[in-house]
N, C-alpha and C. Protein backbone atom coordinates (compact mmCIF):
# COMPACT_ATOMS: atom_id res chain seq x y z
N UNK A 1 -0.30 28.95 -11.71
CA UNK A 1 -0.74 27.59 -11.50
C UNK A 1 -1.20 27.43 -10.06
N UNK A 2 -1.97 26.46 -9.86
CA UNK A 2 -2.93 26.25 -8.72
C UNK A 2 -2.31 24.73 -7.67
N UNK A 3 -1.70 25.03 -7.02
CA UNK A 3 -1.11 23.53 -6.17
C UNK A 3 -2.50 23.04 -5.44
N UNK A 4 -2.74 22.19 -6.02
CA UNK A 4 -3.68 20.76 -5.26
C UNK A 4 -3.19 19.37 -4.20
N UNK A 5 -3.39 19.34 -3.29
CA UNK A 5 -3.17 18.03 -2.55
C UNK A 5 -4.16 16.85 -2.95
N UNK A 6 -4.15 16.27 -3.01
CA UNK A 6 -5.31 15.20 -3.76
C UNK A 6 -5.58 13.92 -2.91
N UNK A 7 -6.61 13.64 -3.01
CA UNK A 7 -7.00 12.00 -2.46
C UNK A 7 -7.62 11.84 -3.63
N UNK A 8 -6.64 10.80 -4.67
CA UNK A 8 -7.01 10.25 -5.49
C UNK A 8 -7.01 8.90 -6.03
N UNK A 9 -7.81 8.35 -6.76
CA UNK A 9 -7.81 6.95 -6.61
C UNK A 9 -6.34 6.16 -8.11
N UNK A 10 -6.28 5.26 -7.66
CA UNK A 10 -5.28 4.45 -8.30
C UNK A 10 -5.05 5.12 -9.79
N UNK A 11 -6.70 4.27 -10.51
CA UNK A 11 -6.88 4.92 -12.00
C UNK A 11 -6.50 6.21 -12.15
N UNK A 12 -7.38 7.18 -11.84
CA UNK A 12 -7.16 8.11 -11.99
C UNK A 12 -5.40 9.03 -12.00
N UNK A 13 -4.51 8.90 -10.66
CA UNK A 13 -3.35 8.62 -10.87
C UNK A 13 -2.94 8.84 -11.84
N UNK A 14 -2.63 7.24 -12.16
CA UNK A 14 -1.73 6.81 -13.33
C UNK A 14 -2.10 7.17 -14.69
N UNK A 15 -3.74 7.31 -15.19
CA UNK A 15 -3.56 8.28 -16.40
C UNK A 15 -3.46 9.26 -16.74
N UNK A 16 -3.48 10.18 -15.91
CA UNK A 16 -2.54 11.86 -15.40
C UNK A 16 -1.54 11.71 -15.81
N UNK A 17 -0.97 10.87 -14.88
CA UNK A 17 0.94 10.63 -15.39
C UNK A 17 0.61 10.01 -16.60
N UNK A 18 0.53 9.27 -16.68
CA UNK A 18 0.87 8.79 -18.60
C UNK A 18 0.83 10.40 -19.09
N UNK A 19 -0.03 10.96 -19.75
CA UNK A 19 -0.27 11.66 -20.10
C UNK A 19 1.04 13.00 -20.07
N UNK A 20 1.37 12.69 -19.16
CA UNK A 20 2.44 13.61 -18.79
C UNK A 20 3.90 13.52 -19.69
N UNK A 21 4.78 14.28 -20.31
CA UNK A 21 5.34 14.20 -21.42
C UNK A 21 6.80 13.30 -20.58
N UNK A 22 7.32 13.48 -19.33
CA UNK A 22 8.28 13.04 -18.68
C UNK A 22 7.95 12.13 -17.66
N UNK A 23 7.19 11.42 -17.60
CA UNK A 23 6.49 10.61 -16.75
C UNK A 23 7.62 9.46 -16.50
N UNK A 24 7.55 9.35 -14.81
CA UNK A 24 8.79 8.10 -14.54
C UNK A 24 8.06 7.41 -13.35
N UNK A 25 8.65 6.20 -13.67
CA UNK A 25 8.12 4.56 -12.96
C UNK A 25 8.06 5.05 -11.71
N UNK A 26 8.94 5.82 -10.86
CA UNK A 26 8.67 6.10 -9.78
C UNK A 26 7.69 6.97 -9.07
N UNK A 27 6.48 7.16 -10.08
CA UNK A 27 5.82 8.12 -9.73
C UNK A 27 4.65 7.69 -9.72
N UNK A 28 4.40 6.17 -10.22
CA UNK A 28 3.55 6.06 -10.39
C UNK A 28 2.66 4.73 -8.66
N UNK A 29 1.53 5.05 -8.51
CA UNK A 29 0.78 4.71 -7.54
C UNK A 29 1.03 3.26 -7.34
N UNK A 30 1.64 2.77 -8.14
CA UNK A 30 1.84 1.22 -7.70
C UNK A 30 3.57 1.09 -6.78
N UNK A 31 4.09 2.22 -7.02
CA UNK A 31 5.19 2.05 -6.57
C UNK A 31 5.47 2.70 -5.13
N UNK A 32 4.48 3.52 -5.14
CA UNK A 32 3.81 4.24 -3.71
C UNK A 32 3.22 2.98 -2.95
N UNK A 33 2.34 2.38 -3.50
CA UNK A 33 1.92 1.04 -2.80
C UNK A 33 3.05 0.12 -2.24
N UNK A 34 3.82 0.36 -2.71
CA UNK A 34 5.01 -0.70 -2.54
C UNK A 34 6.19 -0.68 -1.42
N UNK A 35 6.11 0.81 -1.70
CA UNK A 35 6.80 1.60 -0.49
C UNK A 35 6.58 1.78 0.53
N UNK A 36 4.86 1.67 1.00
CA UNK A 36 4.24 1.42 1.57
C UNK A 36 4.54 0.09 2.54
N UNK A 37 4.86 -0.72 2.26
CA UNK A 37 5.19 -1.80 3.21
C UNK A 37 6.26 -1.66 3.61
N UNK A 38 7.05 -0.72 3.27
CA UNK A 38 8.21 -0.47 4.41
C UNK A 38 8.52 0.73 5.14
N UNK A 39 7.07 1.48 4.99
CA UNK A 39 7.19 2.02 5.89
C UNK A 39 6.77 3.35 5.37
N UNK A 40 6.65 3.58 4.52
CA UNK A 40 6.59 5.49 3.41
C UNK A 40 4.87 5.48 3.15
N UNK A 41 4.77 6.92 3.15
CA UNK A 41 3.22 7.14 3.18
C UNK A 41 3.70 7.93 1.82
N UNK A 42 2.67 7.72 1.01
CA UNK A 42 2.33 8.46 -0.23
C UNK A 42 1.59 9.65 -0.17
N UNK A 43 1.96 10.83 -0.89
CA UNK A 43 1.09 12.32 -0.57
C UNK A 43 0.93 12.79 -2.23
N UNK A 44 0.06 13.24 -2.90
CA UNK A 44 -0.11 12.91 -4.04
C UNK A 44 -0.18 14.73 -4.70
N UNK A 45 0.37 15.20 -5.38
CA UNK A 45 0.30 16.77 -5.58
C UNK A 45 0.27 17.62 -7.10
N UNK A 46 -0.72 18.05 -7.50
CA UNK A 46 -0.82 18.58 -8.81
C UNK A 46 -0.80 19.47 -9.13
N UNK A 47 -0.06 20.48 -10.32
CA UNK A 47 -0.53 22.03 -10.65
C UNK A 47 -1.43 21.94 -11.35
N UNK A 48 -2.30 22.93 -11.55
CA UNK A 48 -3.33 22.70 -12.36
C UNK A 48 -3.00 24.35 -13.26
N UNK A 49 -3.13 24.34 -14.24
CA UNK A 49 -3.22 25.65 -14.82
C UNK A 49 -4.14 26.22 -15.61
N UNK A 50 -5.45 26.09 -14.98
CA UNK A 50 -6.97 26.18 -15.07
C UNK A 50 -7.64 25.28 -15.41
N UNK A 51 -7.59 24.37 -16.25
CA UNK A 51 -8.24 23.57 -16.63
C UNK A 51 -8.10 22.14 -15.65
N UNK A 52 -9.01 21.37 -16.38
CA UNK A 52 -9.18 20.11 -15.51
C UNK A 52 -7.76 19.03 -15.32
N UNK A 53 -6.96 19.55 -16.45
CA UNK A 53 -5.84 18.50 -16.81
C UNK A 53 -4.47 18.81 -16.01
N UNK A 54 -3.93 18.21 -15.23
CA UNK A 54 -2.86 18.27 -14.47
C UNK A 54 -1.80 18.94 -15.37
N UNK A 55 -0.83 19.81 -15.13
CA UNK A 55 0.14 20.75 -15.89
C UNK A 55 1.47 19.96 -15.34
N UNK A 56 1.36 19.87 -13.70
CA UNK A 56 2.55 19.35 -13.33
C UNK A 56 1.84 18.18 -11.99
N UNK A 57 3.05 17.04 -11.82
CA UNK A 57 2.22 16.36 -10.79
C UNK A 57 3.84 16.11 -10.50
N UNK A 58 3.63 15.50 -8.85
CA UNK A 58 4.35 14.73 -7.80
C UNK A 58 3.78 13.85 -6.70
N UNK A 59 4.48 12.56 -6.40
CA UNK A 59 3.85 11.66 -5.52
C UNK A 59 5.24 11.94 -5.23
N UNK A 60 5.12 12.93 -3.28
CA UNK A 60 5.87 12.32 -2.67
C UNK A 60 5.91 11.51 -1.48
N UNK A 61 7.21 10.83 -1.32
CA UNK A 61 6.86 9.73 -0.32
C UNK A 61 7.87 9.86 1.11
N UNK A 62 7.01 9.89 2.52
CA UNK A 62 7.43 10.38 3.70
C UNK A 62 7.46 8.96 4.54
N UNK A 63 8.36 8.97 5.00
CA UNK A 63 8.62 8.20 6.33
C UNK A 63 9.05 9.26 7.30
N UNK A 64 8.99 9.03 8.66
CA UNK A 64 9.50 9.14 9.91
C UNK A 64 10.99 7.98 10.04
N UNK A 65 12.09 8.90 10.34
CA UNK A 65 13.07 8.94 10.50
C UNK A 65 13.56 7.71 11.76
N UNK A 66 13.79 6.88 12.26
CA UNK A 66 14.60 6.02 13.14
C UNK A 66 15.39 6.33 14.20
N UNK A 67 15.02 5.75 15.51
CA UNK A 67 15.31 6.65 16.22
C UNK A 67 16.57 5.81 17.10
């Protein structure tokens, strides 16, 4: 499998994950948006296993630590 970093848009996203057989609320781009106002940047990451269709995906989410 092929790891991708992605700049991808909202749509696109979220019907990947649907699609995905274990798909959870927290993964999805609206909740990245959300997290976003307090502070977490969203990084968006896919396997691909040749074809066009995502095999495995992760949105993870980074803040900087408090000092």
């Amino acid at each position: 499998m092929k790891l991708e970093i992605l700049n991808v848009d909202q749509s696109t996203w979220n019907a990947w994950l649907a699609d995905m057989p274990n798909a959870h609320l927290l993964q999805t781009w609206e909740w990245g948006s959300l997290k976003k106002i307090s502070g977490w940047s969203s990084h968006f990451f896919v396997w691909r296993g040749g074809g066009e269709q995502p095999q495995e995906m992760a949105m993870v989410l980074v803040r900087d630590l408090p000092t």
